[in-house]
Protein backbone atom coordinates (compact mmCIF):
# COMPACT_ATOMS: atom_id res chain seq x y z
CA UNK A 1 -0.76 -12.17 2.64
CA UNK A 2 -1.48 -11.56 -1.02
CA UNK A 3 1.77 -10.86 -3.34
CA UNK A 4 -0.35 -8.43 -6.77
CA UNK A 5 2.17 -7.50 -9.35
CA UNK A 6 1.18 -5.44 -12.61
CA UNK A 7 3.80 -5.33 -15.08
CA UNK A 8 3.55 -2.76 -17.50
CA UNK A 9 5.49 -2.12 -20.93
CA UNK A 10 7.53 0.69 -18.78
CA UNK A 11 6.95 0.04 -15.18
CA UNK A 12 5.85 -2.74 -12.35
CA UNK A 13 3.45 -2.20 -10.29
CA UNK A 14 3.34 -4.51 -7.07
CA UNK A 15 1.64 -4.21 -3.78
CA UNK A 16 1.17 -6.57 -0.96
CA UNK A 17 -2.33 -7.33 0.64
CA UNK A 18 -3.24 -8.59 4.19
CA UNK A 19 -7.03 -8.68 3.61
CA UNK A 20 -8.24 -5.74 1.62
CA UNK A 21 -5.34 -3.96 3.17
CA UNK A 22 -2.76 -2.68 1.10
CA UNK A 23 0.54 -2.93 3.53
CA UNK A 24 2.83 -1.77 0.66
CA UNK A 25 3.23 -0.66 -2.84
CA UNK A 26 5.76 -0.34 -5.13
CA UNK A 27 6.64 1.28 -8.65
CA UNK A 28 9.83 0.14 -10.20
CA UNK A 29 10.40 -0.02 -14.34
CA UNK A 30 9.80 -3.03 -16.01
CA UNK A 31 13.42 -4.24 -17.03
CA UNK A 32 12.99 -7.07 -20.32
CA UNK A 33 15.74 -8.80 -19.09
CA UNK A 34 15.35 -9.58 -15.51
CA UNK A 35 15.49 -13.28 -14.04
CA UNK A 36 13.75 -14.48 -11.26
CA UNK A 37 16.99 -14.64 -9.12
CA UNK A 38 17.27 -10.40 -10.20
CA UNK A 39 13.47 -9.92 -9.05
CA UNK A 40 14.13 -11.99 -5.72
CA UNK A 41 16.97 -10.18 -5.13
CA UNK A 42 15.43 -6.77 -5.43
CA UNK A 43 12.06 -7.49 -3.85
CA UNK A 44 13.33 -8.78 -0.90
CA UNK A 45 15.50 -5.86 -0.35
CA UNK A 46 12.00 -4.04 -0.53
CA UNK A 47 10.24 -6.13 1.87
CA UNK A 48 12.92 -5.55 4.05
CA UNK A 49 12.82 -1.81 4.02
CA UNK A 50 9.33 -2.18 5.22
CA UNK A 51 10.05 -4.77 7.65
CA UNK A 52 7.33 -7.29 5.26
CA UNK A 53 8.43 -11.08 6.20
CA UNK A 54 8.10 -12.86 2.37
CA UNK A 55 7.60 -16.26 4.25
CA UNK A 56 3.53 -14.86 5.39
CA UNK A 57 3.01 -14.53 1.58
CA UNK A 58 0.66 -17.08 0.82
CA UNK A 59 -0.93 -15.83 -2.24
CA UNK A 60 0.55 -14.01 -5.66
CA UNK A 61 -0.73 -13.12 -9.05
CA UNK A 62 0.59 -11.24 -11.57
CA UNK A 63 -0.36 -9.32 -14.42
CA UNK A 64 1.32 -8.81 -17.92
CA UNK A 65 1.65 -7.34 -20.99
CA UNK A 66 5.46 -8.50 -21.56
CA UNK A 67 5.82 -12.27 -21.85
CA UNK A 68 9.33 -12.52 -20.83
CA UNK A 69 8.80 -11.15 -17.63
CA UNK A 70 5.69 -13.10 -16.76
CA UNK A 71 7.75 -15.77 -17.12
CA UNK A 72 10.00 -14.88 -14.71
CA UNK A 73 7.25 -13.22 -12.50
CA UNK A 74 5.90 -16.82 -11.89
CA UNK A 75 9.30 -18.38 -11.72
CA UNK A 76 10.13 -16.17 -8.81
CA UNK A 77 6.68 -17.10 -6.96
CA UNK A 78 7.33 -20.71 -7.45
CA UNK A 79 10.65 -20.74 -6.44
CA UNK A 80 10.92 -18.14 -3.95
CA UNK A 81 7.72 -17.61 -2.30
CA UNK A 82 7.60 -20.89 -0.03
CA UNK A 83 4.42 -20.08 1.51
CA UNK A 84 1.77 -20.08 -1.34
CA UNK A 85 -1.00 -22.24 -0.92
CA UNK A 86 -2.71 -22.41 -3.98
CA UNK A 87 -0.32 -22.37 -7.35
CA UNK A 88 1.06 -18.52 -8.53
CA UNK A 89 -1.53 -17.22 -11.21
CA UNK A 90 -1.66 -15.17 -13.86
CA UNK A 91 -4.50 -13.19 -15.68
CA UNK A 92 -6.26 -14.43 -18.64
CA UNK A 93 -9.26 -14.26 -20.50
CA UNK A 94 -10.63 -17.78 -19.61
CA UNK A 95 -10.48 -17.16 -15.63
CA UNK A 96 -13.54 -16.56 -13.55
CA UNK A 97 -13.52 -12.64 -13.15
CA UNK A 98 -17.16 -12.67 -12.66
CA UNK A 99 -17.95 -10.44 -15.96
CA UNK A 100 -18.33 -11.95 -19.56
CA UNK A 101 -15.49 -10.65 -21.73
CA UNK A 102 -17.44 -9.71 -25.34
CA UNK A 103 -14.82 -9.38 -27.94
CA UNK A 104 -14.02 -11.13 -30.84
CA UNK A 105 -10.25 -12.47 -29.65
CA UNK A 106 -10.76 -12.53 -25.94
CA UNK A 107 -7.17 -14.03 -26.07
CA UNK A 108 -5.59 -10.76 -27.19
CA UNK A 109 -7.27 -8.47 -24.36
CA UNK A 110 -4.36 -6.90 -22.28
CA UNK A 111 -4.23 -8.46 -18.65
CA UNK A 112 -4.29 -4.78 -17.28
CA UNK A 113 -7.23 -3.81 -19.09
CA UNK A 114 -9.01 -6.98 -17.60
CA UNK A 115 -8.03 -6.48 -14.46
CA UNK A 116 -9.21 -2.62 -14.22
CA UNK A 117 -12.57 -3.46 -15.65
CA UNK A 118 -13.30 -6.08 -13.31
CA UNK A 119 -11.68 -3.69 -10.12
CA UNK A 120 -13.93 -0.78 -11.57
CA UNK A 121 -17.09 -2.83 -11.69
CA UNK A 122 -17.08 -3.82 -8.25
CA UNK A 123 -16.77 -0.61 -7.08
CA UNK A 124 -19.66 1.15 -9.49
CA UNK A 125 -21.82 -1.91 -11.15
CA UNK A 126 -22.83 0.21 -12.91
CA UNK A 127 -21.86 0.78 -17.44
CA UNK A 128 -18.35 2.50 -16.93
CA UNK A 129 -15.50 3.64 -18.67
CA UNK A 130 -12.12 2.74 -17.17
CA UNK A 131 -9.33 5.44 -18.51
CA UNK A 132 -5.58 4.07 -17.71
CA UNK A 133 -2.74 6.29 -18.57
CA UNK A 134 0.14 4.52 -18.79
CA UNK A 135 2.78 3.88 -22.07
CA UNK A 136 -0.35 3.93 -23.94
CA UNK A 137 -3.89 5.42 -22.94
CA UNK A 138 -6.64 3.03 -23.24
CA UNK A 139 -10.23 3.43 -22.99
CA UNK A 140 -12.36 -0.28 -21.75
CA UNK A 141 -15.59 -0.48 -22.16
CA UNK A 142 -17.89 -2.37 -19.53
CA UNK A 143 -21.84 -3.00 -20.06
CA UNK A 144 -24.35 -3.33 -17.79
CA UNK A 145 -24.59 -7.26 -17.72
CA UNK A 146 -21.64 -6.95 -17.01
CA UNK A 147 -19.80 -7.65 -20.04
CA UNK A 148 -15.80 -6.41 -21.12
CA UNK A 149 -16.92 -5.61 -24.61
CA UNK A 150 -14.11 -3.37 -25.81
CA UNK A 151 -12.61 -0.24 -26.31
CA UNK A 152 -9.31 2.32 -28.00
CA UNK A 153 -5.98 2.17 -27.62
CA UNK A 154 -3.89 5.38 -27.96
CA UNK A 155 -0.50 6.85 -27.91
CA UNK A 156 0.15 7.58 -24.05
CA UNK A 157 1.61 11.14 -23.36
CA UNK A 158 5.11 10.20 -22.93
CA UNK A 159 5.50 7.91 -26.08
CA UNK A 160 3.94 11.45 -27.89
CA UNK A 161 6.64 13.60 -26.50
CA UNK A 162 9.58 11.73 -27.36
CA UNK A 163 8.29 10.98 -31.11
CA UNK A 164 7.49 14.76 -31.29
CA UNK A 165 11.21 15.40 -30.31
CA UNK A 166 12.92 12.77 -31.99
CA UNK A 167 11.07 13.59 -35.41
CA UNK A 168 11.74 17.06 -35.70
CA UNK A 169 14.76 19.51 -35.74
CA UNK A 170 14.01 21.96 -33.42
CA UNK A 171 11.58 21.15 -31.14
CA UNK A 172 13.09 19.62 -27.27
CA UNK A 173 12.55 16.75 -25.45
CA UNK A 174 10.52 17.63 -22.09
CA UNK A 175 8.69 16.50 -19.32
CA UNK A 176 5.30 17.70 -18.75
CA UNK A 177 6.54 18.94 -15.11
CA UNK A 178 4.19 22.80 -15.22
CA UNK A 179 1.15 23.54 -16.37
CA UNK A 180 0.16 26.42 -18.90
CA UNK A 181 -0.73 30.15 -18.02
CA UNK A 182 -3.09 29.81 -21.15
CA UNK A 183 -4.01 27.80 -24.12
CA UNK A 184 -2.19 29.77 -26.44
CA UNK A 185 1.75 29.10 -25.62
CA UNK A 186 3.97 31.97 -26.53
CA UNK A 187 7.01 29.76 -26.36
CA UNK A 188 7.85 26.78 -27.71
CA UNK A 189 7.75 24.97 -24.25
CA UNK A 190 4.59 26.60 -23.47
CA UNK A 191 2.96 25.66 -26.98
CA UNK A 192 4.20 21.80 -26.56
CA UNK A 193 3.10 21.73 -22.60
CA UNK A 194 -0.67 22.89 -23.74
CA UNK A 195 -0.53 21.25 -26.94
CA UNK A 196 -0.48 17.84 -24.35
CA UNK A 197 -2.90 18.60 -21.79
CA UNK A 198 -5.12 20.51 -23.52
CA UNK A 199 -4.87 18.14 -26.70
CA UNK A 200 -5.25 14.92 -24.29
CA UNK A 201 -8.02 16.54 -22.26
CA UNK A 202 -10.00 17.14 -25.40
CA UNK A 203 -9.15 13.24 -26.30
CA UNK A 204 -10.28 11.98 -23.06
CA UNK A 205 -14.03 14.14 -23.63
CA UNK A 206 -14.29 13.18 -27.26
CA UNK A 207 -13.75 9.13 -26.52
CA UNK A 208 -15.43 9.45 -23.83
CA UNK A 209 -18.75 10.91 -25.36
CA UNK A 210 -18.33 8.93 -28.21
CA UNK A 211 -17.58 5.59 -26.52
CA UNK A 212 -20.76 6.49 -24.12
CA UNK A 213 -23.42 6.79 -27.10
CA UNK A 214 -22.67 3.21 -28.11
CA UNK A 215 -21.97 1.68 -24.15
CA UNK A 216 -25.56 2.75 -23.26
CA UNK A 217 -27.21 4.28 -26.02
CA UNK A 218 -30.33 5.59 -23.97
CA UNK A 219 -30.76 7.46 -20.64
CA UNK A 220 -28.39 4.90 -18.62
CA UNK A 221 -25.49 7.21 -17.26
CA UNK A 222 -22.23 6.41 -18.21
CA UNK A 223 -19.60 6.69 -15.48
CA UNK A 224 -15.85 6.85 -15.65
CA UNK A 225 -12.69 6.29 -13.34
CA UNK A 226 -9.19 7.22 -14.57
CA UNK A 227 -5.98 5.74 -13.36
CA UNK A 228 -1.94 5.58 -13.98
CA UNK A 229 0.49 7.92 -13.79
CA UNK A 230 -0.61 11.07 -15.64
CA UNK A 231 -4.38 10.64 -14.55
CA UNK A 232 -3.77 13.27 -12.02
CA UNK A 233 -1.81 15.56 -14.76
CA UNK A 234 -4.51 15.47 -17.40
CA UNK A 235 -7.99 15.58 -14.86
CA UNK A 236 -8.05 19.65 -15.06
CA UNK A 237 -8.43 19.44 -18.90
CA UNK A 238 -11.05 17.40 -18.72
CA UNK A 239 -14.51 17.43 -18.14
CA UNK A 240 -15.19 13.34 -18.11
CA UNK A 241 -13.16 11.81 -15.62
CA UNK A 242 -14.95 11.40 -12.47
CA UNK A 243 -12.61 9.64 -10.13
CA UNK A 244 -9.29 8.77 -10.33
CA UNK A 245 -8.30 5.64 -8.38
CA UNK A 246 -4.48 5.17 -8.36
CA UNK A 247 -4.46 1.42 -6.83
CA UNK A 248 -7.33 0.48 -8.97
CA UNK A 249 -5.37 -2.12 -10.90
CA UNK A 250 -3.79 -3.63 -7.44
CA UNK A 251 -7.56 -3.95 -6.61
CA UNK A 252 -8.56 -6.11 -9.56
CA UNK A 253 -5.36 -8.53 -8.96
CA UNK A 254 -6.89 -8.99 -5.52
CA UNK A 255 -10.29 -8.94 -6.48
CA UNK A 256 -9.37 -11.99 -9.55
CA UNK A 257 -7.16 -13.83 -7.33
CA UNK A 258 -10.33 -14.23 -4.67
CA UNK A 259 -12.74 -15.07 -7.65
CA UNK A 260 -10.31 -18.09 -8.61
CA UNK A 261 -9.20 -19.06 -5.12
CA UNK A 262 -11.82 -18.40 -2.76
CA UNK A 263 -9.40 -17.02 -0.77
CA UNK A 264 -10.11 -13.36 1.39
C-alpha cells in the first residue's frame, strides 16, 4: 500500500492507496511543531480506527510547502514505516513527473501545485487550468506539450476574512457557512458573505479568461478542474470551473510516486 501525504500551510492531507484505490483519507491541520514521534503517534491511532495495518505500507511520499514538517514527514516514514521498499520521497521540480516544468525558478514551484498539474493532466491531456482553494487560491497553468509553465497566486478566502476583520472596527469575523438571498446584502453579514462569493466567483472568471488567452491563444479549448476546500462553496458564482475533483492532489502523489518508482 501507498502512504500520499499533502501538507498544506493550514492543513494535511493524507490518504492511503492499495492500487488506484483510495482505502482512506484524512484532513487534519498542519501543526509547525510536530515531530515524527507526534505524527506516528497520531496516525497510527488513525489507521487503527479504520482497522489499516501500517506494516502493508510499502510506499510513501509526501508533499510540502512547510519545510519543518517535511522534515519530519520523512523522518516518520523512515523510522516508522518498516515496510517501504523503495526510500520515502518527496516532490520536487527535478523528478520525473512526465511534463516539462517551464518557469524561470523551477526550484520555487510549490510541491502542491506540481502535483495537481501533473494529477489534472492525466486525467484531461488536454491545455488546463488547475484552480486549488486552499490558504491561498492559485491558478497553474499547463500547455499542451505538456509543459507546467506558470500561473497566480492569490489571497485564499479565509486569509481575506480574517484581514477584513482584524483591520477594521466594526466589521465581524465569520465563516462563510450560508449563501446570499441576493447580490446586494442589506446587512452587514449579508454584504461580507456576497462580497466573498460573488467577489471570488468573478476572480475565478476573470483569471480564468485571462490566463486562457495566453495558455492557448487560438481555437484550442481551455479546460479547468477546481479543488480544496471552498471549491464546492465558490462553483455557483462561477461560470469557469468545470469539475471539481476533491482527491485530485492525493492522485498526483500516487501518480509521481509510480513515475519515479515504477511501482502500481
Amino acid at each position: 500500500m501507498l502512504f500520499v501525504v499533502d501538507v498544506g500551510n493550514s492543513h494535511t492531507v493524507s490518504g492511503l492507496y492499495d492500487g488506484k484505490r483510495l482505502l482512506g483519507c484524512w484532513r487534519l491541520q498542519s501543526h509547525q511543531d510536530k515531530t515524527p514521534d507526534e505524527l506516528a503517534i497520531r496516525y497510527n491511532g488513525l489507521f487503527q480506527t479504520h482497522k489499516l495495518d501500517p506494516l502493508t505500507i510499502d510506499g510513501f511520499i509526501v508533499a510540502s510547502v512547510v519545510p519543518t514538517l517535511q522534515t519530519s514527514w520523512l523522518s516518520f516514514a523512515r523510522t516508522f514505516l518498516t515496510g517501504l521498499k523503495h526510500p520515502p520521497l518527496h516532490v520536487h521540480a527535478n523528478m520525473r513527473l512526465d511534463m516539462t516544468i517551464e518557469v524561470e525558478h523551477p526550484e520555487e514551484v510549490g510541491a502542491d501545485r506540481i502535483v495537481n498539474a501533473v494529477a489534472a493532466w492525466d486525467q484531461l491531456h488536454t491545455p488546463l487550468i488547475v484552480i486549488d482553494f486552499g490558504t491561498a487560491i492559485t491558478f497553474d497553468c499547463v500547455s499542451a506539450r505538456p509543459a507546467y509553465v506558470g500561473g497566480t497566486i492569490h489571497p485564499g478566502i479565509g486569509i481575506s476574512l480574517d484581514a477584513l476583520a482584524s483591520r477594521t472596527a466594526k466589521l465581524p469575523r465569520l465563516d462563510i457557512n450560508t449563501t446570499p438571498e441576493q447580490p446586494i446584502g442589506t446587512t452587514t453579514v449579508k454584504a461580507i458573505h456576497s462580497g466573498m462569493l460573488y467577489g471570488f466567483g468573478g476572480l475565478i472568471d476573470r483569471m480564468v479568461e485571462v490566463l486562457g488567452q495566453q495558455l492557448a491563444p487560438d481555437t484550442v479549448p481551455i479546460h479547468t478542474v477546481a479543488t480544496g476546500g471552498m471549491a464546492t462553496l465558490i462553483k455557483p458564482y462561477t461560470r469557469s470551473i468545470e469539475a471539481i475533483d476533491e482527491e485530485l492532489t492525493l492522485k498526483g502523489l500516487r501518480l509521481i510516486f509510480e513515475h519515479n518508482t515504477n511501482h502500481g
